[in-house]
Protein backbone atom coordinates (compact mmCIF):
# COMPACT_ATOMS: atom_id res chain seq x y z
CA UNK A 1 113.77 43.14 -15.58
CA UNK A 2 114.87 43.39 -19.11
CA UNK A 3 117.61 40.60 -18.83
CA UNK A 4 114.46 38.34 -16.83
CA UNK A 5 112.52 39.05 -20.16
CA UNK A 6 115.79 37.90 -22.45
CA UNK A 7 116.10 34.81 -20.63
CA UNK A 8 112.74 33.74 -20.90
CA UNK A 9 112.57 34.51 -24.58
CA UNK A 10 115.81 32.35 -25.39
CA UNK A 11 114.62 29.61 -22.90
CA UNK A 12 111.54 29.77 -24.47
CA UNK A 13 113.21 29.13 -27.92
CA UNK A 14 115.29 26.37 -26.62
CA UNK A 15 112.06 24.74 -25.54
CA UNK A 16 109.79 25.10 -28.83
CA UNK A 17 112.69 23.70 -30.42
CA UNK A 18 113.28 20.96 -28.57
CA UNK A 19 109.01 19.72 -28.90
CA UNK A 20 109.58 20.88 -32.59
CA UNK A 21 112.26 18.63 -33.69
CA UNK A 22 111.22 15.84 -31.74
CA UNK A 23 107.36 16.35 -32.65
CA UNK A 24 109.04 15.69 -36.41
CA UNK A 25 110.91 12.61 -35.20
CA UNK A 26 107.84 10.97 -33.74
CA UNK A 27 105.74 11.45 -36.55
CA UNK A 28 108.35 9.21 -38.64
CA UNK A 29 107.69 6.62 -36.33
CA UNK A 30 103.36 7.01 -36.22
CA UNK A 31 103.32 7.18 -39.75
CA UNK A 32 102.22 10.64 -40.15
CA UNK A 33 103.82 12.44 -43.56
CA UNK A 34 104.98 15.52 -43.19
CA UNK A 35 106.00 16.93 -46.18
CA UNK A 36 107.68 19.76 -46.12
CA UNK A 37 109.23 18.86 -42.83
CA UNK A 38 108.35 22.31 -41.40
CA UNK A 39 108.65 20.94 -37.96
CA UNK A 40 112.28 19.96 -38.04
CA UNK A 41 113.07 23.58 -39.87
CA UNK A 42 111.38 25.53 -37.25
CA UNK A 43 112.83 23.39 -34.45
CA UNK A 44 116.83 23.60 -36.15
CA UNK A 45 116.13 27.66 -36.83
CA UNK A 46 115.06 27.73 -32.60
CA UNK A 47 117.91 25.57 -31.39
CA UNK A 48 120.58 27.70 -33.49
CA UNK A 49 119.56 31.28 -32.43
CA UNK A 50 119.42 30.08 -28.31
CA UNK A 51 122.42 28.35 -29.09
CA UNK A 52 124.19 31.46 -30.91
CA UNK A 53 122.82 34.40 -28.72
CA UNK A 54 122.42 32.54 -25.43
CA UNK A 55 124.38 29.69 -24.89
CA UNK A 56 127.79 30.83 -26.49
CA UNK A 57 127.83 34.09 -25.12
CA UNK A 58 126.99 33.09 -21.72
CA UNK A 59 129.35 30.34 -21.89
CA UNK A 60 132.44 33.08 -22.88
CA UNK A 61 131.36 35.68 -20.00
């Protein structure tokens, strides 16, 4: 149960990461400032820890 809940919180960072850095690209394109560019931080920040604690480790078992 405990490894169901760990895979669902990293798959669950992979996705908010994904809609956040692509939510940041679109609003280049619609002309909607954002300016601290929060969005892409957030997004970058999810993508690296899934990538670090998920993805790597699972790809080295």
């Amino acid at each position: 149960m405990i490894n169901f809940i760990k895979k669902l919180f990293f798959y669950f960072l992979l996705f908010t990461g994904i809609i956040l850095s692509t939510s940041h690209l679109g609003d280049n394109y619609f002309g909607i400032n954002d300016e601290e560019g929060y969005l892409l931080t957030i997004g970058v920040v999810c993508l690296t820890a899934f990538i670090l604690e998920y993805l790597i480790p699972t790809l080295k078992k």
